[in-house]
PDB file of N, CA and C in Angstrom:
ATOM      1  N   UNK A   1     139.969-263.880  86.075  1.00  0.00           N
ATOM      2  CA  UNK A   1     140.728-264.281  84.913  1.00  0.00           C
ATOM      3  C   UNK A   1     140.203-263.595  83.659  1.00  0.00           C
ATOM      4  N   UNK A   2     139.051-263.558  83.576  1.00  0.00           N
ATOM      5  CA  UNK A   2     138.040-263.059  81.948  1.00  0.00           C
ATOM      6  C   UNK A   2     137.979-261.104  82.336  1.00  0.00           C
ATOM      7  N   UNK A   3     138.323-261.246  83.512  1.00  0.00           N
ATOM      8  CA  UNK A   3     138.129-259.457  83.654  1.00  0.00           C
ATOM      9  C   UNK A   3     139.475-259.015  82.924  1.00  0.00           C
ATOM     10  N   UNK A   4     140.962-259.909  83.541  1.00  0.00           N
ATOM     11  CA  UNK A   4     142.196-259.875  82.826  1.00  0.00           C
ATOM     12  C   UNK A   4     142.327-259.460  81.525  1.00  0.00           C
ATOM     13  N   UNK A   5     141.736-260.180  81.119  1.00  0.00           N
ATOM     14  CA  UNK A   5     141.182-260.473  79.676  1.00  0.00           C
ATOM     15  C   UNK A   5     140.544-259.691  79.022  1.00  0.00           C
ATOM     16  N   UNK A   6     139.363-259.123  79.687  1.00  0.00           N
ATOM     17  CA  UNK A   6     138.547-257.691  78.532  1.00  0.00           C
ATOM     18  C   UNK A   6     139.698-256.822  78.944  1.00  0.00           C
ATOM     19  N   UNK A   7     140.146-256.328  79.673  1.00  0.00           N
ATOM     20  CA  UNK A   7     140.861-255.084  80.521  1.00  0.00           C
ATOM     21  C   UNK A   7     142.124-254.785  80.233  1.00  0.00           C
ATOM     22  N   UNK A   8     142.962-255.659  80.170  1.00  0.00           N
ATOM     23  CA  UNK A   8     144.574-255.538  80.551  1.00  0.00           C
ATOM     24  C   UNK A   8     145.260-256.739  79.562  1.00  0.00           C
ATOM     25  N   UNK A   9     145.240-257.475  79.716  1.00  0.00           N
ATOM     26  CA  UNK A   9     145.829-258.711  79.080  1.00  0.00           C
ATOM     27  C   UNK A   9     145.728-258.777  77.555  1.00  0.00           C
ATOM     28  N   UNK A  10     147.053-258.811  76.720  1.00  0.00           N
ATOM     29  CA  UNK A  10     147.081-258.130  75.360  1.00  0.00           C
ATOM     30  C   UNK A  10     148.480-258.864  74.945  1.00  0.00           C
ATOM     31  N   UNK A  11     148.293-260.389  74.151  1.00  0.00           N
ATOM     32  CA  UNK A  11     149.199-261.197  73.628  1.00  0.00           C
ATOM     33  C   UNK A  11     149.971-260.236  72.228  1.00  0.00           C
ATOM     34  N   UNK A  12     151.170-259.351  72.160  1.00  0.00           N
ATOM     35  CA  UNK A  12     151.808-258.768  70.872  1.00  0.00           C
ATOM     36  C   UNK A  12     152.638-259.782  70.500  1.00  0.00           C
ATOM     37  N   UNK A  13     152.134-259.736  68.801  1.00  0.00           N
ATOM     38  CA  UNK A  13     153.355-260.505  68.424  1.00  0.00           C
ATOM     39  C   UNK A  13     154.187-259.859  67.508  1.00  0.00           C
ATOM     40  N   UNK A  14     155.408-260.350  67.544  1.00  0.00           N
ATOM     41  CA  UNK A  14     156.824-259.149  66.767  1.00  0.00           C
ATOM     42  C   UNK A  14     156.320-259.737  65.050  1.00  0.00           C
ATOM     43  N   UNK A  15     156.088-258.750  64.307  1.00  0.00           N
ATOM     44  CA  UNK A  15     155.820-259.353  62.949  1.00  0.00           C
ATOM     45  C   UNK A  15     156.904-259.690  62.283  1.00  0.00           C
ATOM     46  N   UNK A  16     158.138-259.244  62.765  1.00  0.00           N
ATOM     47  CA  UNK A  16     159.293-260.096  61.872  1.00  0.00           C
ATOM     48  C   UNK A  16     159.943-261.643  62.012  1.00  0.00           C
ATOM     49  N   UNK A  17     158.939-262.156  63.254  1.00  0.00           N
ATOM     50  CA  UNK A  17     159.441-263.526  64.102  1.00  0.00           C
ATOM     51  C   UNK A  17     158.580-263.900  64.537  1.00  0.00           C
ATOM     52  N   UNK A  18     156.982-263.665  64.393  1.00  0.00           N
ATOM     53  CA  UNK A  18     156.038-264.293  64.559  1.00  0.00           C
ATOM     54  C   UNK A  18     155.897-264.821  65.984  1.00  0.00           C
ATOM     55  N   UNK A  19     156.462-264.543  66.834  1.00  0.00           N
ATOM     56  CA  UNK A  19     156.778-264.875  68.818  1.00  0.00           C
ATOM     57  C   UNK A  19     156.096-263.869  69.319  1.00  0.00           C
ATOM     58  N   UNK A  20     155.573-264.105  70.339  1.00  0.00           N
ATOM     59  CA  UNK A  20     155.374-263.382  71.149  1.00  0.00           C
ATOM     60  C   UNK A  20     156.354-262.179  71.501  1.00  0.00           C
ATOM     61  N   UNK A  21     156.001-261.040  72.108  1.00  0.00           N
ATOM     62  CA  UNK A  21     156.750-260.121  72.488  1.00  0.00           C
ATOM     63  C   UNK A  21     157.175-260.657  73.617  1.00  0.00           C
ATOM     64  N   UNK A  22     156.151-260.724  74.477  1.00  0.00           N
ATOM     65  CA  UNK A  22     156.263-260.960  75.994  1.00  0.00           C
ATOM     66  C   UNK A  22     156.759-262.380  76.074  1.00  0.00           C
ATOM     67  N   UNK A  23     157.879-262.724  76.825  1.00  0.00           N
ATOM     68  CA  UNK A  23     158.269-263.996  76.709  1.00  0.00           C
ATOM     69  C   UNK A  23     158.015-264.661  78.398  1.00  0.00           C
ATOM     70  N   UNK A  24     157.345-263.905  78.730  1.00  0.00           N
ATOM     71  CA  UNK A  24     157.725-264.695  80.662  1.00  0.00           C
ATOM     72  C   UNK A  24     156.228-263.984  81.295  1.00  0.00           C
ATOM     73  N   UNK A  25     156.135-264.112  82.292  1.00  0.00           N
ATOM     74  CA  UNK A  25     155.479-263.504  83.662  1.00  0.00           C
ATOM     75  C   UNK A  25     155.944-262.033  83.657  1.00  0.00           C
ATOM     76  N   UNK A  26     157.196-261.848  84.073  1.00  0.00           N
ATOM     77  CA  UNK A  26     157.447-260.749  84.345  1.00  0.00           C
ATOM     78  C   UNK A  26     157.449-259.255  83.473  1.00  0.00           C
ATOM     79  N   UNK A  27     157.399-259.917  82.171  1.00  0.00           N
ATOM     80  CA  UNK A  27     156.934-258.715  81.315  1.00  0.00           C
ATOM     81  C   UNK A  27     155.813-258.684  80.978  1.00  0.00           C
ATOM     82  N   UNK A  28     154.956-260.081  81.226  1.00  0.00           N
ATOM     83  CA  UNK A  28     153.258-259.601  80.549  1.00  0.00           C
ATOM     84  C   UNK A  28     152.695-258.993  81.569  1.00  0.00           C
ATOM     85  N   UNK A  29     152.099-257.957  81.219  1.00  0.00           N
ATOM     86  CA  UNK A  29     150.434-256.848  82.152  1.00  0.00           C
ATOM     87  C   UNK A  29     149.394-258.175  82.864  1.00  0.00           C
ATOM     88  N   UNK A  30     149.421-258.699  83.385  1.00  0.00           N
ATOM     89  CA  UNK A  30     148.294-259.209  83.983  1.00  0.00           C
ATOM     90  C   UNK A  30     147.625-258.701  85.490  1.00  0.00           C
ATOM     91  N   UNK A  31     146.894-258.663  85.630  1.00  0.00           N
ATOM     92  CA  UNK A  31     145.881-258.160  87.195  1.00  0.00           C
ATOM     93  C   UNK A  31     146.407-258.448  87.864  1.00  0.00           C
ATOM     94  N   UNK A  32     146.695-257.663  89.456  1.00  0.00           N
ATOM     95  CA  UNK A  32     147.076-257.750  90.421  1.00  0.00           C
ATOM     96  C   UNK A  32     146.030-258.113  91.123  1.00  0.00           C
ATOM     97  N   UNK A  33     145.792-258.443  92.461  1.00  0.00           N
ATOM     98  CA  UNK A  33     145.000-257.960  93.351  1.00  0.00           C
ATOM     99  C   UNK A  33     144.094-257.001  93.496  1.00  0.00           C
ATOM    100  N   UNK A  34     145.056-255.782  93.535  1.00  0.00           N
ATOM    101  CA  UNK A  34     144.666-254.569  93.349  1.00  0.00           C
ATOM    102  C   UNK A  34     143.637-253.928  92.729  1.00  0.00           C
ATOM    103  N   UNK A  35     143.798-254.599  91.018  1.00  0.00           N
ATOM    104  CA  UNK A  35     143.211-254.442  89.454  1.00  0.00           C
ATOM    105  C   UNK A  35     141.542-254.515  90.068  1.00  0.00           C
ATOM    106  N   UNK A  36     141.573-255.672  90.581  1.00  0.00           N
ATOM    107  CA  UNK A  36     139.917-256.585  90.712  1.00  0.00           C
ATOM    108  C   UNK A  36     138.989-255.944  91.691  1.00  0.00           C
ATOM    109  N   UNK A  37     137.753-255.710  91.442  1.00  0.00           N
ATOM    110  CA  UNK A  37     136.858-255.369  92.983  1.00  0.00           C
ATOM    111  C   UNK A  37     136.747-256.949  93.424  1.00  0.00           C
ATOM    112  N   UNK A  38     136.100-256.970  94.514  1.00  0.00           N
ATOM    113  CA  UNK A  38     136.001-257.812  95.415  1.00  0.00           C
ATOM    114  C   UNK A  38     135.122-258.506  94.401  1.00  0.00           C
ATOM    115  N   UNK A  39     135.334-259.875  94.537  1.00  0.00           N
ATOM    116  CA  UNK A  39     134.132-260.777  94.348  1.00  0.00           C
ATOM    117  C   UNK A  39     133.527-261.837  95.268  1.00  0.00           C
ATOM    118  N   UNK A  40     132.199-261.747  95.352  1.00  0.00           N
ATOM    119  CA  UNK A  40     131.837-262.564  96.787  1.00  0.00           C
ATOM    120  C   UNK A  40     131.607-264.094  96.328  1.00  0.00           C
ATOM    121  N   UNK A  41     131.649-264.973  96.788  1.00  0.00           N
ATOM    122  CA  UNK A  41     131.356-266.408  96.501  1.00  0.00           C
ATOM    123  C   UNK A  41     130.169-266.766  97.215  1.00  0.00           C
ATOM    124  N   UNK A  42     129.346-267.667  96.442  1.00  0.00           N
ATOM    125  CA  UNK A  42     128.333-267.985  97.098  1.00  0.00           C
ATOM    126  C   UNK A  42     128.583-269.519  96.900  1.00  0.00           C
ATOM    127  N   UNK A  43     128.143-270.660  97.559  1.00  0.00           N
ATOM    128  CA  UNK A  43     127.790-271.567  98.229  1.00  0.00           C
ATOM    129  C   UNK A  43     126.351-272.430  97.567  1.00  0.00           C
ATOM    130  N   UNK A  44     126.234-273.430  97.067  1.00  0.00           N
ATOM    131  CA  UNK A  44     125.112-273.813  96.536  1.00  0.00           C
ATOM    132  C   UNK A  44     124.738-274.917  97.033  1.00  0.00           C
ATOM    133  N   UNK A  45     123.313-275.412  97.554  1.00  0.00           N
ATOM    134  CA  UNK A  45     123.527-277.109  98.085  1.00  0.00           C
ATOM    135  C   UNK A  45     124.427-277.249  99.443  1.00  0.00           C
ATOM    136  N   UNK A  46     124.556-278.607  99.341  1.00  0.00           N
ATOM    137  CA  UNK A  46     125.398-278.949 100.479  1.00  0.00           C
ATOM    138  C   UNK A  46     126.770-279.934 100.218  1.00  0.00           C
ATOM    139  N   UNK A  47     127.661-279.509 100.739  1.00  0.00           N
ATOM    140  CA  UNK A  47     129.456-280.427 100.703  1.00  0.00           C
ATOM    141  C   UNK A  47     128.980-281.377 100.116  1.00  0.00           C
ATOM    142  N   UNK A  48     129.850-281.609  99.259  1.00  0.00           N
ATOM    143  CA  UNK A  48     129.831-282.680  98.795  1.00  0.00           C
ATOM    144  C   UNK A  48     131.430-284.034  99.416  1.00  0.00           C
ATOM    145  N   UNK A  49     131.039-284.392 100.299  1.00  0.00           N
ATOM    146  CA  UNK A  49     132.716-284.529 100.775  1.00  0.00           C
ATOM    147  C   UNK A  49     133.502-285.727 100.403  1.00  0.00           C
ATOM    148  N   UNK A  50     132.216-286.755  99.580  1.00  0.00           N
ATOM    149  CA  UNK A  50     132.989-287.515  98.863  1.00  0.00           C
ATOM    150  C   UNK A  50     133.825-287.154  97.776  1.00  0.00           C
ATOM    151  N   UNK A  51     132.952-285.795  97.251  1.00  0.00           N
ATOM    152  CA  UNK A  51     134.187-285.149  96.230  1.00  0.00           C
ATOM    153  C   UNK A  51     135.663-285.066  96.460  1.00  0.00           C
ATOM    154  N   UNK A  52     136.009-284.090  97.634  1.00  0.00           N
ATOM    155  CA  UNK A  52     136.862-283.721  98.134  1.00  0.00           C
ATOM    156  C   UNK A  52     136.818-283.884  99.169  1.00  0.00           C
ATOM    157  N   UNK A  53     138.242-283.479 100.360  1.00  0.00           N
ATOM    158  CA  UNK A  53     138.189-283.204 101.931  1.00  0.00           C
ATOM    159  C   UNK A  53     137.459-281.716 102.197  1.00  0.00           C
ATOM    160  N   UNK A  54     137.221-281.042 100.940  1.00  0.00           N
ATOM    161  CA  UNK A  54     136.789-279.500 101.442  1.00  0.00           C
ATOM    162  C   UNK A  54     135.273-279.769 101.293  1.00  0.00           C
ATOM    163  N   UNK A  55     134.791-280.584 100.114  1.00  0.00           N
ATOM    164  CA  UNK A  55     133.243-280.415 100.219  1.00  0.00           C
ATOM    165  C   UNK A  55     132.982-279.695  98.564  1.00  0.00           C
ATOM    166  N   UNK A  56     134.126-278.981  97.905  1.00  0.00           N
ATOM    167  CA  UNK A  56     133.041-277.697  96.978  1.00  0.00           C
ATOM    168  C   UNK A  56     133.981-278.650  96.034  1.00  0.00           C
ATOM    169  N   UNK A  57     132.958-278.048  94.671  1.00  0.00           N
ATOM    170  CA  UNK A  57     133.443-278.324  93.344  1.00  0.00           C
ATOM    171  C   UNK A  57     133.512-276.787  92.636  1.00  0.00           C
ATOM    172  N   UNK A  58     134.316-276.502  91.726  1.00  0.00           N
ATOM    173  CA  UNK A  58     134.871-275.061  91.108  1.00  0.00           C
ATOM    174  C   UNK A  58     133.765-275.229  90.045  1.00  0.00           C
ATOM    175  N   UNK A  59     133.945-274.034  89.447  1.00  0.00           N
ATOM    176  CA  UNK A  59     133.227-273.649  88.219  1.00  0.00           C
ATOM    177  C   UNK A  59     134.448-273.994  87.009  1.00  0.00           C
ATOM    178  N   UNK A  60     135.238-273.031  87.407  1.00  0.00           N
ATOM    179  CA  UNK A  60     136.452-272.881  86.642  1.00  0.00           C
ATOM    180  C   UNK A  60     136.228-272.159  85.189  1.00  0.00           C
ATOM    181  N   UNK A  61     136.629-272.733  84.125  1.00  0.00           N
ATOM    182  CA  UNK A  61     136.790-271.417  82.756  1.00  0.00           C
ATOM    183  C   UNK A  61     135.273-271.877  82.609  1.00  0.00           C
ATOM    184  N   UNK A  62     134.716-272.620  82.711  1.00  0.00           N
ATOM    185  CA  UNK A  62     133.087-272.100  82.388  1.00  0.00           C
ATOM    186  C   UNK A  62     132.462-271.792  82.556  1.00  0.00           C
ATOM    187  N   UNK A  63     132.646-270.948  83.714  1.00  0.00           N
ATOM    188  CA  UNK A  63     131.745-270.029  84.351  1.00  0.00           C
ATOM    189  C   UNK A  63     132.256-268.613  83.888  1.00  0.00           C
ATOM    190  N   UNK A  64     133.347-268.474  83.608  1.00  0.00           N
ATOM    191  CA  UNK A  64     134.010-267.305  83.186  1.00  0.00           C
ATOM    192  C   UNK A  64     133.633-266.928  81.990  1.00  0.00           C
ATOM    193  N   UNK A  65     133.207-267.707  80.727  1.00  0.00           N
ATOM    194  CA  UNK A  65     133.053-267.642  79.489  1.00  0.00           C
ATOM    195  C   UNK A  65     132.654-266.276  78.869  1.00  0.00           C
ATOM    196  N   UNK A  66     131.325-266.143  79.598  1.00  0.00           N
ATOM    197  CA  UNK A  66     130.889-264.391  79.145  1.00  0.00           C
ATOM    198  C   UNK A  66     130.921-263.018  80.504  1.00  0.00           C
ATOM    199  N   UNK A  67     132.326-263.085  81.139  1.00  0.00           N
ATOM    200  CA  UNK A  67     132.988-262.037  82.018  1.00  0.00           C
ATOM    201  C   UNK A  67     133.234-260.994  80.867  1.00  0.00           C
ATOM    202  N   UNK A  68     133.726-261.679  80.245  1.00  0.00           N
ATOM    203  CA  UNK A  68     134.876-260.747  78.782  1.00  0.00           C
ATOM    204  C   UNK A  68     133.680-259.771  77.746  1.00  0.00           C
ATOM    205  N   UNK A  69     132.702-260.197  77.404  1.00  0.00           N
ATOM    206  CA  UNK A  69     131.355-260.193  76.791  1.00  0.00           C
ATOM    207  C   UNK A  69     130.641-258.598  77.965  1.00  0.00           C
ATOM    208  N   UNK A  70     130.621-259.518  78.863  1.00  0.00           N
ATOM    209  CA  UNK A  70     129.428-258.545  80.017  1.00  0.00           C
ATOM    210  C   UNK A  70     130.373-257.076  80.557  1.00  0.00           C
ATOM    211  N   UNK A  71     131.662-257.193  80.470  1.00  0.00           N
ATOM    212  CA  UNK A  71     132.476-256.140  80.702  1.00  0.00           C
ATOM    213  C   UNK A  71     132.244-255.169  79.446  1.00  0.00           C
ATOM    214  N   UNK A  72     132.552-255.868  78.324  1.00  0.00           N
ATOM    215  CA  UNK A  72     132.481-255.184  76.943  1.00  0.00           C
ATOM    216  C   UNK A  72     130.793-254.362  76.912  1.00  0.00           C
ATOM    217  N   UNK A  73     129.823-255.157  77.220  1.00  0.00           N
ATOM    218  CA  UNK A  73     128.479-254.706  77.086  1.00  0.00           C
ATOM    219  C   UNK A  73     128.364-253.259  78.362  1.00  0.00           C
ATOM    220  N   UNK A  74     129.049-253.439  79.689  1.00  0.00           N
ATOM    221  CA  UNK A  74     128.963-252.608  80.180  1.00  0.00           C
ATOM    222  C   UNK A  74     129.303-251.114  80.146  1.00  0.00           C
ATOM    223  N   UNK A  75     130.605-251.349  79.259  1.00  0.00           N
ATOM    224  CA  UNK A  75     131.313-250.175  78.906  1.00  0.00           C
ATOM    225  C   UNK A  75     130.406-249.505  77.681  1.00  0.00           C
ATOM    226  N   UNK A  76     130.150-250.561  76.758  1.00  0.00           N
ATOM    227  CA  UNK A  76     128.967-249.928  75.792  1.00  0.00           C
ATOM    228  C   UNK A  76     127.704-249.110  76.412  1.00  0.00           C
ATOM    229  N   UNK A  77     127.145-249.660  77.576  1.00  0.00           N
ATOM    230  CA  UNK A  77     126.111-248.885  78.005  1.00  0.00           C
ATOM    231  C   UNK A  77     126.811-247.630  78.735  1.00  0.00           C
ATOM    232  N   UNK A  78     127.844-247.652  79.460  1.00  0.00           N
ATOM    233  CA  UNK A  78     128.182-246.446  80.217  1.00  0.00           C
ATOM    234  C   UNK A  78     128.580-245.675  79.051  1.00  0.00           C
ATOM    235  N   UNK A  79     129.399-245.431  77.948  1.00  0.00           N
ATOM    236  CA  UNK A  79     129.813-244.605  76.945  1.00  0.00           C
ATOM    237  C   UNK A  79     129.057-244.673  75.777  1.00  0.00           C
ATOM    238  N   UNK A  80     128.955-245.776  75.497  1.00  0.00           N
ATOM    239  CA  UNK A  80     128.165-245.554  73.927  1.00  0.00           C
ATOM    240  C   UNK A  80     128.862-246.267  73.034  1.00  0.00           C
ATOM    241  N   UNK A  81     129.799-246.971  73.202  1.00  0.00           N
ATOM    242  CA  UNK A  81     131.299-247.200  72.439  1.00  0.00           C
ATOM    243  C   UNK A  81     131.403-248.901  72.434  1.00  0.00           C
ATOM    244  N   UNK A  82     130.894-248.934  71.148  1.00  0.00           N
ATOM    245  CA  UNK A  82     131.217-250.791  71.013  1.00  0.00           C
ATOM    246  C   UNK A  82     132.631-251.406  70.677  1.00  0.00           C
ATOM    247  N   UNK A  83     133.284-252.407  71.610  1.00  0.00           N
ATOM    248  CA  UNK A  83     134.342-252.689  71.498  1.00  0.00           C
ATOM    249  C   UNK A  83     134.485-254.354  70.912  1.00  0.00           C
ATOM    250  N   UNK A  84     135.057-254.387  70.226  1.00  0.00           N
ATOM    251  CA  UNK A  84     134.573-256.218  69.559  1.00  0.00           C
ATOM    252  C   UNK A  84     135.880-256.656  69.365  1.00  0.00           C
ATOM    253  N   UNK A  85     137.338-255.833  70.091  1.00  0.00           N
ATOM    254  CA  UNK A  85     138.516-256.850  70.627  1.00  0.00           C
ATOM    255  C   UNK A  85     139.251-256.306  71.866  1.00  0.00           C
ATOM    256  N   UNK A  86     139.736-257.521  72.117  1.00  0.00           N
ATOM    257  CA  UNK A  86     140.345-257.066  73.566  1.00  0.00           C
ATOM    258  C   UNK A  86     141.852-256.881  73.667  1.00  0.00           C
ATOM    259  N   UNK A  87     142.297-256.106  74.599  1.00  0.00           N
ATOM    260  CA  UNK A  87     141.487-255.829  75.948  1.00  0.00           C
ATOM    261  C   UNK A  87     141.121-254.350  75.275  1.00  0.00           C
ATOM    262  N   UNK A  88     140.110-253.779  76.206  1.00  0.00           N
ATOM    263  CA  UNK A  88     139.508-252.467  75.865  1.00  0.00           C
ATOM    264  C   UNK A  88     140.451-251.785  77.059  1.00  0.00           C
ATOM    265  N   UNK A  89     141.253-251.139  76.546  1.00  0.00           N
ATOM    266  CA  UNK A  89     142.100-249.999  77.215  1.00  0.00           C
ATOM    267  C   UNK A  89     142.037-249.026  77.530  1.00  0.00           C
ATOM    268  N   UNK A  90     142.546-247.972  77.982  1.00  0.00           N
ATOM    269  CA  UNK A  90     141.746-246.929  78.280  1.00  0.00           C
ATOM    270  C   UNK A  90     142.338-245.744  77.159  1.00  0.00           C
ATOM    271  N   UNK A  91     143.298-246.631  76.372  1.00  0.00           N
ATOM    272  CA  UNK A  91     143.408-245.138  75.343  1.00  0.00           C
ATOM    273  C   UNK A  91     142.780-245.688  74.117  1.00  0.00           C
ATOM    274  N   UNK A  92     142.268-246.871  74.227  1.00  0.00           N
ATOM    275  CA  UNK A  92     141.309-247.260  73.301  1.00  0.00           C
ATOM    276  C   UNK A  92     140.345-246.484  73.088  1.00  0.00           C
ATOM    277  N   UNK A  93     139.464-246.331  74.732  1.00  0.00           N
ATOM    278  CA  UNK A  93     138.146-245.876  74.820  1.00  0.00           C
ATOM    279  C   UNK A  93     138.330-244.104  75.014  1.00  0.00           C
ATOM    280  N   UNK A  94     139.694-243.852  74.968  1.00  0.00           N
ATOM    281  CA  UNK A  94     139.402-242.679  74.554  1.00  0.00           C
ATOM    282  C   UNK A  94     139.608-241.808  73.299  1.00  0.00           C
ATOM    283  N   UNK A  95     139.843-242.538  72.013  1.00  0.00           N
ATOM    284  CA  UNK A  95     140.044-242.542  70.931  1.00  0.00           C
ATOM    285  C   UNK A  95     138.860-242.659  70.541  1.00  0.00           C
TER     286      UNK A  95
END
């Protein structure tokens, strides 16, 4: 979701109507499948199964918080190039 977010995902709004450009799913840029490398999950402790019938509890957006941050810092170390809004694009970073 936060990779979406440094990378691709870019809310325009029309300045004569203050709305969004993108009005749906089908016109906003968001990550495919494709977009993402693999991410592995790890397992902490043991089921919890009174929680649930599965046993796990999510992280969810707070674990995500600094994805957006650590992407931005990475691209700074590979180029040199500090980016402080998103998403960092690629005709951003080549400007």
């Amino acid at each position: 979701m936060d990779i979406g977010e440094a990378l691709m995902e870019e809310c325009r709004i029309d300045p004569n109507t203050g709305y969004p450009v993108a009005y749906d799913l089908a016109t906003y840029h968001y990550p495919a499948y494709a977009d993402i490398p693999r991410i592995d999950v790890a397992f902490v402790g043991q089921p919890d199964l009174t929680f649930n019938p599965l046993g796990v509890r999510g992280v969810g957006e707070v674990g995500i918080t600094g994805v957006a941050a650590a992407v931005a810092n990475a691209i700074y170390h590979a180029t040199g190039k500090r980016f402080r809004n998103l998403p960092i694009t690629p005709d951003k970073l080549m400007a």
